[in-house]
PDB file of N, CA and C in Angstrom:
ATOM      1  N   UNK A   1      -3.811  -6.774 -10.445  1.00  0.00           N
ATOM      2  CA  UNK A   1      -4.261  -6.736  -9.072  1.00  0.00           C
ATOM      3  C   UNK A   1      -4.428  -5.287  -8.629  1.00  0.00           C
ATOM      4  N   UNK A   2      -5.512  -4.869  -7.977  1.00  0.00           N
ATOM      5  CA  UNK A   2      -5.645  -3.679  -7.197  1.00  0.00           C
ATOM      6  C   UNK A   2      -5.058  -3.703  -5.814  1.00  0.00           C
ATOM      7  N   UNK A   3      -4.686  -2.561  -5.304  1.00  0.00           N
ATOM      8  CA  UNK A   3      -3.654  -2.617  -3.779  1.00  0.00           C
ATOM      9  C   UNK A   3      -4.320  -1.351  -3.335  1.00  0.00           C
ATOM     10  N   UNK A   4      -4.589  -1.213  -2.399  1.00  0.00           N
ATOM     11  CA  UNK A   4      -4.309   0.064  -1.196  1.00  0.00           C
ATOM     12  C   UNK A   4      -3.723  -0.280  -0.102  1.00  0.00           C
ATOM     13  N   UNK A   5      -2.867   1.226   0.213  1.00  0.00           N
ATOM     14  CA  UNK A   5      -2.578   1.730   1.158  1.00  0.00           C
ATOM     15  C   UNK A   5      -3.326   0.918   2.526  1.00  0.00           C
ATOM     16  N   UNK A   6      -3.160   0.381   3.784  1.00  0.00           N
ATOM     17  CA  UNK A   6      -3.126   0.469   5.203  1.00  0.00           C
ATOM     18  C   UNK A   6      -2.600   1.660   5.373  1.00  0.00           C
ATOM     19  N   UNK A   7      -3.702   2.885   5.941  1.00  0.00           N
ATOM     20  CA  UNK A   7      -3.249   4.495   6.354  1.00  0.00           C
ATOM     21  C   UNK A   7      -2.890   4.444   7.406  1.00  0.00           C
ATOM     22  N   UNK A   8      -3.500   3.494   8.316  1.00  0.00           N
ATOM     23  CA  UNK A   8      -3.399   3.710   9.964  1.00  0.00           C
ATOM     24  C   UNK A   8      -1.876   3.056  10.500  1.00  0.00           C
ATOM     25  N   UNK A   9      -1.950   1.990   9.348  1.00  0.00           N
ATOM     26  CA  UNK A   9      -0.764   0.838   9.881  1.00  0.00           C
ATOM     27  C   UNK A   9       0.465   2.084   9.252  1.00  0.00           C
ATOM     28  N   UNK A  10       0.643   2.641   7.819  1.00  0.00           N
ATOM     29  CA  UNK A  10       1.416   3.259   7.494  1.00  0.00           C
ATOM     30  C   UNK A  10       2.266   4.543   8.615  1.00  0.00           C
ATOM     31  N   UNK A  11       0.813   5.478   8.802  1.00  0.00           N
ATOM     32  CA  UNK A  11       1.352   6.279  10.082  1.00  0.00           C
ATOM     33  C   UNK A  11       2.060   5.619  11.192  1.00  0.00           C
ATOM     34  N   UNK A  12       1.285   4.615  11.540  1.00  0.00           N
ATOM     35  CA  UNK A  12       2.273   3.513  12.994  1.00  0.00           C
ATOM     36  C   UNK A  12       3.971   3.928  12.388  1.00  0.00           C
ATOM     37  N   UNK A  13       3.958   2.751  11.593  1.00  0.00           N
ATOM     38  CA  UNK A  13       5.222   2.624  10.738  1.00  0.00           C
ATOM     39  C   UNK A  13       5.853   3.981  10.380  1.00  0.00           C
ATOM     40  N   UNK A  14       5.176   4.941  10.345  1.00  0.00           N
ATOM     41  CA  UNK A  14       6.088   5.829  10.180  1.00  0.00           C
ATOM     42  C   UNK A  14       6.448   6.762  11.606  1.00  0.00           C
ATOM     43  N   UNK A  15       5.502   6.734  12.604  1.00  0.00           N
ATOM     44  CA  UNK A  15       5.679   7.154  13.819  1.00  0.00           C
ATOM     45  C   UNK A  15       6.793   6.188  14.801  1.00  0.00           C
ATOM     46  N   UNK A  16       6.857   4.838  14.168  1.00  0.00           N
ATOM     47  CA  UNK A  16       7.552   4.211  15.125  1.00  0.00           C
ATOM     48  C   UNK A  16       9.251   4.521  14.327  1.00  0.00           C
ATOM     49  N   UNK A  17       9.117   4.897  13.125  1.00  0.00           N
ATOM     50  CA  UNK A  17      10.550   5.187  12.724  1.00  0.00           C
ATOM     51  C   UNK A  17      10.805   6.846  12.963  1.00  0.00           C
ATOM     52  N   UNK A  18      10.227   7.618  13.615  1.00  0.00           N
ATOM     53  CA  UNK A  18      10.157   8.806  13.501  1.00  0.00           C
ATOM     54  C   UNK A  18      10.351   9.648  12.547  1.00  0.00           C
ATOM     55  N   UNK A  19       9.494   9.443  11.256  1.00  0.00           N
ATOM     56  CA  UNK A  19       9.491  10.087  10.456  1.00  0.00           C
ATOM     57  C   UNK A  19       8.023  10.601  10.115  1.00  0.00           C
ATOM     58  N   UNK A  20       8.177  11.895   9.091  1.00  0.00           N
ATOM     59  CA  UNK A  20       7.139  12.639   8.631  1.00  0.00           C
ATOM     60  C   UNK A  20       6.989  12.175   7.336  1.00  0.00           C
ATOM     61  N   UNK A  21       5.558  12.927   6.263  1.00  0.00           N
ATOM     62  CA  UNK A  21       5.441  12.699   5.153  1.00  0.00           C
ATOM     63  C   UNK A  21       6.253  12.786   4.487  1.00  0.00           C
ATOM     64  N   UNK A  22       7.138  13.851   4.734  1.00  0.00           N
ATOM     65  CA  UNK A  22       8.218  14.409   3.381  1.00  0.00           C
ATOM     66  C   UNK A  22       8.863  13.597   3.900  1.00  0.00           C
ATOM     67  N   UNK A  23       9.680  13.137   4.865  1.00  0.00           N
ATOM     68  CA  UNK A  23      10.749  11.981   5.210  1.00  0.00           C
ATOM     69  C   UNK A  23      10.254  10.376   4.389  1.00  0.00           C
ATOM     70  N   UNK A  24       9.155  10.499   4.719  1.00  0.00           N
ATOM     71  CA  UNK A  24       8.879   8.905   3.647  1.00  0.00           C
ATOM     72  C   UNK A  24       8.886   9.100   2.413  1.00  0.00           C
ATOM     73  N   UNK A  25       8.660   9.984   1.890  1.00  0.00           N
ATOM     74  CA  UNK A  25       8.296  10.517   0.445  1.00  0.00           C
ATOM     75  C   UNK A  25       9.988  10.210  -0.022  1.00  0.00           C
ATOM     76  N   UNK A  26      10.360  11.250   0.583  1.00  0.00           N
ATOM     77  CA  UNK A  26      12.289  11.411   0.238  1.00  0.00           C
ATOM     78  C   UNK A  26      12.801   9.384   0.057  1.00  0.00           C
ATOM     79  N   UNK A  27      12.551   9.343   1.453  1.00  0.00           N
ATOM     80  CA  UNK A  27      13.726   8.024   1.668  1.00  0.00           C
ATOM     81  C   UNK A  27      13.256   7.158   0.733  1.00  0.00           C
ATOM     82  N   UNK A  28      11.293   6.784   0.278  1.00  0.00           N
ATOM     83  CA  UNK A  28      10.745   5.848  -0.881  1.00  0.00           C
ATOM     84  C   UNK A  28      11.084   6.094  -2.116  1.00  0.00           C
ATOM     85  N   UNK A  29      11.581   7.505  -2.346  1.00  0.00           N
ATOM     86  CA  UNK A  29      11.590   7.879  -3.362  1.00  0.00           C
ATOM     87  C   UNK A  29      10.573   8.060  -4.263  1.00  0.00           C
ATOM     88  N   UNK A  30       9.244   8.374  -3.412  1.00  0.00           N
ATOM     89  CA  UNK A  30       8.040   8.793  -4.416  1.00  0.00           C
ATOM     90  C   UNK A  30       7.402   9.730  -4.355  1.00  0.00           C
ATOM     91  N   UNK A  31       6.672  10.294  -5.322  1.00  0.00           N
ATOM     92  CA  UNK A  31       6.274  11.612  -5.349  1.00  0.00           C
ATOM     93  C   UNK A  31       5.123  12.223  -3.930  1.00  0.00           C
ATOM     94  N   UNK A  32       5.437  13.701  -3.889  1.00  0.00           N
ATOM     95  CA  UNK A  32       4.401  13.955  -2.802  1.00  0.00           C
ATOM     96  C   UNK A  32       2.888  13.652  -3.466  1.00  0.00           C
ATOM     97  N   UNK A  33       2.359  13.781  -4.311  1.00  0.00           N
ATOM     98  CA  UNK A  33       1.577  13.367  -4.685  1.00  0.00           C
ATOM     99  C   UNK A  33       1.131  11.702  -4.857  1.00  0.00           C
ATOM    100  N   UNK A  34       1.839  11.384  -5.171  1.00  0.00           N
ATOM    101  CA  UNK A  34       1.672   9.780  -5.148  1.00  0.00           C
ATOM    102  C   UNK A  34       1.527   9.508  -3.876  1.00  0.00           C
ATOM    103  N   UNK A  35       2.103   9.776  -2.934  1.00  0.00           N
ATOM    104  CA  UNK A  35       1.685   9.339  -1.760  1.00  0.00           C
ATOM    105  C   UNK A  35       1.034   9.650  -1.073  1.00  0.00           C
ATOM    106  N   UNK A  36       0.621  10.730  -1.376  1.00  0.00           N
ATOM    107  CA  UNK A  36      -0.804  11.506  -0.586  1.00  0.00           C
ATOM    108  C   UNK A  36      -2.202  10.831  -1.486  1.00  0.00           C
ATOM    109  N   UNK A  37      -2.117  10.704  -2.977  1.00  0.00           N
ATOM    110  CA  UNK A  37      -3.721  10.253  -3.379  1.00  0.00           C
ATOM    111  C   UNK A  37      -3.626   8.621  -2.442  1.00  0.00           C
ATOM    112  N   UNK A  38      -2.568   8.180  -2.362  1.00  0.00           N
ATOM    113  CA  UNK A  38      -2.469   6.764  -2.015  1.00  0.00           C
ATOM    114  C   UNK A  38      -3.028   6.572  -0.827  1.00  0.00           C
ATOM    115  N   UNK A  39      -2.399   7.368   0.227  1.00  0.00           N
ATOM    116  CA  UNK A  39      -2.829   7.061   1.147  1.00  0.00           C
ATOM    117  C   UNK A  39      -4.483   7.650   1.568  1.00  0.00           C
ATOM    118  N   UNK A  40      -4.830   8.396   0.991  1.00  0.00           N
ATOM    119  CA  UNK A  40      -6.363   8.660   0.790  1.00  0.00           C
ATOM    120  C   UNK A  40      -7.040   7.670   0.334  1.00  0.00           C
ATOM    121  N   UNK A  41      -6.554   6.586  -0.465  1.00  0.00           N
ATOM    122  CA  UNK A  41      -7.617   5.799  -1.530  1.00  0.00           C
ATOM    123  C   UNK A  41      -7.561   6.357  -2.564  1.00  0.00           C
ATOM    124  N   UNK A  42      -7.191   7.663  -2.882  1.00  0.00           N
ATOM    125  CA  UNK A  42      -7.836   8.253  -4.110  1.00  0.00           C
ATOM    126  C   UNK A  42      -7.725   7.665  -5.559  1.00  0.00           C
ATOM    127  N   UNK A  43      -6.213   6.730  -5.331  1.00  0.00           N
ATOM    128  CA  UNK A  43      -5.176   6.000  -6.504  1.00  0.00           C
ATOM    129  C   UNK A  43      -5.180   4.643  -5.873  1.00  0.00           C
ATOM    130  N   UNK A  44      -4.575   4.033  -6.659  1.00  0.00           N
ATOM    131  CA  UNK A  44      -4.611   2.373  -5.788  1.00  0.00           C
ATOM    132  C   UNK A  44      -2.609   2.686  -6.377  1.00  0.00           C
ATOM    133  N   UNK A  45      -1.598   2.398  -5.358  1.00  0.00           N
ATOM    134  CA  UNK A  45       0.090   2.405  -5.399  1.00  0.00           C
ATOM    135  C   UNK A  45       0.089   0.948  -6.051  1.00  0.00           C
ATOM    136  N   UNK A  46       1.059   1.343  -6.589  1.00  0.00           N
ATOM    137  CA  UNK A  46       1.733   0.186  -7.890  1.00  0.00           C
ATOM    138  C   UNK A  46       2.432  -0.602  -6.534  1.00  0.00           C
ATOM    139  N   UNK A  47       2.711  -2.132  -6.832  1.00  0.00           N
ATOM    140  CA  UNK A  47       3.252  -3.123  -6.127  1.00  0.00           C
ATOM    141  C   UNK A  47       4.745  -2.298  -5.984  1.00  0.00           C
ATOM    142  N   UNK A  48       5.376  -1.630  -6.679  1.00  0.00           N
ATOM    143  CA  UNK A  48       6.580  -1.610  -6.941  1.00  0.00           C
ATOM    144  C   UNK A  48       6.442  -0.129  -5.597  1.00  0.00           C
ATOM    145  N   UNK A  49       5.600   0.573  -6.153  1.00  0.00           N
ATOM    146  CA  UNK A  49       5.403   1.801  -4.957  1.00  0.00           C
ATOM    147  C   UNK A  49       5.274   1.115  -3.573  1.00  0.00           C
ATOM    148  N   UNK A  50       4.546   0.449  -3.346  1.00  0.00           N
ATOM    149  CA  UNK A  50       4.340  -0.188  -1.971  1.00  0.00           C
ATOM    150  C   UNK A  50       5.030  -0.907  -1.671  1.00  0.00           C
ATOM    151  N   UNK A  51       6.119  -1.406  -2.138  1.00  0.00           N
ATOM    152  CA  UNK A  51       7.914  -2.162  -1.599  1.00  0.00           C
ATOM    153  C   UNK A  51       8.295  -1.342  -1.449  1.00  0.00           C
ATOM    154  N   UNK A  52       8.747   0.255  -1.875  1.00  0.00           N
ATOM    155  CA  UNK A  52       9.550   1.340  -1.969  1.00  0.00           C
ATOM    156  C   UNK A  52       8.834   2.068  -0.757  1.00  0.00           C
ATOM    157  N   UNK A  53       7.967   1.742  -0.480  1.00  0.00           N
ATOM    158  CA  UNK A  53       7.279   2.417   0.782  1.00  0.00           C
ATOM    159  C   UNK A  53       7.485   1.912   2.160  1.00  0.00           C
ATOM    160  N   UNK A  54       7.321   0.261   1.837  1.00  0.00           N
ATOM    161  CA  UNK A  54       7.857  -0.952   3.189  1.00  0.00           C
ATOM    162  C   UNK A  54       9.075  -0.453   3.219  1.00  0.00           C
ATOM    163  N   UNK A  55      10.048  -0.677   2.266  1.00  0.00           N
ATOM    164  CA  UNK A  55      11.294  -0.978   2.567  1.00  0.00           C
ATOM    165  C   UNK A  55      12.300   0.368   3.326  1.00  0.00           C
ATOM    166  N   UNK A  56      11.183   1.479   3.086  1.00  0.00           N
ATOM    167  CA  UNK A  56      11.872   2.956   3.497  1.00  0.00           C
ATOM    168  C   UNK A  56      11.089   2.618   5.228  1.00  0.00           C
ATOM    169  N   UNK A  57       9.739   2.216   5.167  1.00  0.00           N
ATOM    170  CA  UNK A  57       9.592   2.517   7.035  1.00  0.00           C
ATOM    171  C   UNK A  57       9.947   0.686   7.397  1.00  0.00           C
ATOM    172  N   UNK A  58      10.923   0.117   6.794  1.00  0.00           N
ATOM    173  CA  UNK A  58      11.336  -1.004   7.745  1.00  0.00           C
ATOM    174  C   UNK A  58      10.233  -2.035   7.837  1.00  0.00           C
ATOM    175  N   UNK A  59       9.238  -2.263   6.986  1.00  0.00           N
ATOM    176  CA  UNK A  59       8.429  -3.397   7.253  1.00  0.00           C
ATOM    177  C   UNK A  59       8.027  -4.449   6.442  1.00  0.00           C
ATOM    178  N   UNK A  60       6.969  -5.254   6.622  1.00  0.00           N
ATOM    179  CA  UNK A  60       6.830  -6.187   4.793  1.00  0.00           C
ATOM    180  C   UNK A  60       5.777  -5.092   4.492  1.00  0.00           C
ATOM    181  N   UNK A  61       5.426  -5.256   3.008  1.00  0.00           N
ATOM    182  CA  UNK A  61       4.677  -4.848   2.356  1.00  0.00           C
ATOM    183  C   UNK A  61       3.397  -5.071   2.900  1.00  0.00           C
ATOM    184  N   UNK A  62       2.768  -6.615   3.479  1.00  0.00           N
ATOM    185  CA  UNK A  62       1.830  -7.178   3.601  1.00  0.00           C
ATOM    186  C   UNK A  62       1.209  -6.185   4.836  1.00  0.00           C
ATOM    187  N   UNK A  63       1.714  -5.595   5.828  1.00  0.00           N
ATOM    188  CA  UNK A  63       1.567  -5.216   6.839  1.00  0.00           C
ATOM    189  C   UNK A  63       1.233  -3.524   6.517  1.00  0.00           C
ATOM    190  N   UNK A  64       1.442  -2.889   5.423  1.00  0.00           N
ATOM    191  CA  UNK A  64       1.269  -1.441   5.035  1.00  0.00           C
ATOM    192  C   UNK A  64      -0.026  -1.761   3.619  1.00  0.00           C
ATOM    193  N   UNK A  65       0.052  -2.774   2.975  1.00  0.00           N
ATOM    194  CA  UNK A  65      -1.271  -2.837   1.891  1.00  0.00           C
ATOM    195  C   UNK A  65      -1.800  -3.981   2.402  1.00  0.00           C
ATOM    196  N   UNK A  66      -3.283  -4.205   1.254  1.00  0.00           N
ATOM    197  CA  UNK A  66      -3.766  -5.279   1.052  1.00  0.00           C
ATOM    198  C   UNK A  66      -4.266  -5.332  -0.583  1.00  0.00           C
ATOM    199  N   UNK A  67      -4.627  -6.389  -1.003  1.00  0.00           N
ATOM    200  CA  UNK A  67      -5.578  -6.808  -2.148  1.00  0.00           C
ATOM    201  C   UNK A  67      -6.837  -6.540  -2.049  1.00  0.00           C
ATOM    202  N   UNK A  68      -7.555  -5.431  -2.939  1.00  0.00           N
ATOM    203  CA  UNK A  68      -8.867  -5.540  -2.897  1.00  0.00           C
ATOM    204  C   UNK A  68      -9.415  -5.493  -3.679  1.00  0.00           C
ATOM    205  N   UNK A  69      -8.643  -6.672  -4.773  1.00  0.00           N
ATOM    206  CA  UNK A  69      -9.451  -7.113  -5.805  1.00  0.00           C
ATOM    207  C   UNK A  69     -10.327  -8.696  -5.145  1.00  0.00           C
ATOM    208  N   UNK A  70     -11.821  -8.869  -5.524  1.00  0.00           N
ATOM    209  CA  UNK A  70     -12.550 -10.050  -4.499  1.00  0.00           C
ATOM    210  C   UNK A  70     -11.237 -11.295  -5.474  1.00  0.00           C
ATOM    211  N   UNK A  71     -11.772 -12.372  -4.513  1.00  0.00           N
ATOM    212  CA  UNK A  71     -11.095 -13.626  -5.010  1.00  0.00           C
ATOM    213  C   UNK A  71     -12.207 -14.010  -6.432  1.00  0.00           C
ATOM    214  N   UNK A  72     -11.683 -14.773  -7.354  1.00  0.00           N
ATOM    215  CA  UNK A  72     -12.679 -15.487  -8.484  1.00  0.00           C
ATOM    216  C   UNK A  72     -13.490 -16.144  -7.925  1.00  0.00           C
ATOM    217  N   UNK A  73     -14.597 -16.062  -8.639  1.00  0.00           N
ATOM    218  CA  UNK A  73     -15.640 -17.651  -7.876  1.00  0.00           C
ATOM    219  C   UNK A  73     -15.099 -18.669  -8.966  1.00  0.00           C
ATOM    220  N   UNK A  74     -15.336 -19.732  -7.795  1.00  0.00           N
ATOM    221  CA  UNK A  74     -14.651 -20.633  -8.755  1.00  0.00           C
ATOM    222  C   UNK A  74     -16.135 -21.203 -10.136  1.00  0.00           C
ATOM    223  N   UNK A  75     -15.202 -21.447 -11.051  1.00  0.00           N
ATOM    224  CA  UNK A  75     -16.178 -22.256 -12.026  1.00  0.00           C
ATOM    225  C   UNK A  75     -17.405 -23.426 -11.681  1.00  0.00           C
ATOM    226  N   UNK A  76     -19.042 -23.445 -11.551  1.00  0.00           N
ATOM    227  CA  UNK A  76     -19.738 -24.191 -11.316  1.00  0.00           C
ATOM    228  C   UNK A  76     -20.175 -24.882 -12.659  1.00  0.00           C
ATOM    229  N   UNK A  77     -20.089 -25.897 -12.303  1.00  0.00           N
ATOM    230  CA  UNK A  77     -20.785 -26.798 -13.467  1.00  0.00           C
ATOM    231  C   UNK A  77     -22.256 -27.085 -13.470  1.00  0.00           C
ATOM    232  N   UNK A  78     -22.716 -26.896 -14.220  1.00  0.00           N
ATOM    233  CA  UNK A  78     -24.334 -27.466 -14.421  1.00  0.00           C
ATOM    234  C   UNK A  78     -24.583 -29.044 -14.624  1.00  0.00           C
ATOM    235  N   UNK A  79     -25.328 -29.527 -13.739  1.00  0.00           N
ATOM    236  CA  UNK A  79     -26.015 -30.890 -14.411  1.00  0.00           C
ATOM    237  C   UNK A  79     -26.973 -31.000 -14.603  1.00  0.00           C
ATOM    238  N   UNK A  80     -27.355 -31.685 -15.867  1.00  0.00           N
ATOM    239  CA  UNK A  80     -28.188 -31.763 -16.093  1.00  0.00           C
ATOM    240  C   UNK A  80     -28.672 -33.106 -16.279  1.00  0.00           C
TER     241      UNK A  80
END
């Protein structure tokens, strides 16, 4: 599965806990880099990065990423 970052929702979340970059970085325990290409788009954050990211500004995951891999089409059958 591919994931990005929510940048806008992330800042909220981190403005409503009053913290800065290096404060999320520290408390997630992830690199300044990792979290800067992330929150650009530049990288797509591992599921495991984006729990370590919720769980440091207090929120679900669902509410700081999304999936943007499309859904499958489902299988069509031909008749003939």
């Amino acid at each position: 599965m591919a994931w990005k970052l929510k940048k806008e929702a992330v800042e909220l979340a981190m403005m409503n806990k009053g913290m800065n970059l290096k404060a999320l970085q520290e408390a997630a325990n992830v690199s300044p880099r990792t979290l800067y290409l992330a929150l650009r788009g530049k990288t797509q954050p591992t599921i495991g990065t984006i729990g370590k990211l919720a769980r440091a500004l207090g929120v679900d995951a669902s509410e700081i990423a999304e999936n943007i891999e499309p859904e499958p089409e489902p299988e069509r059958k031909h008749i003939i």
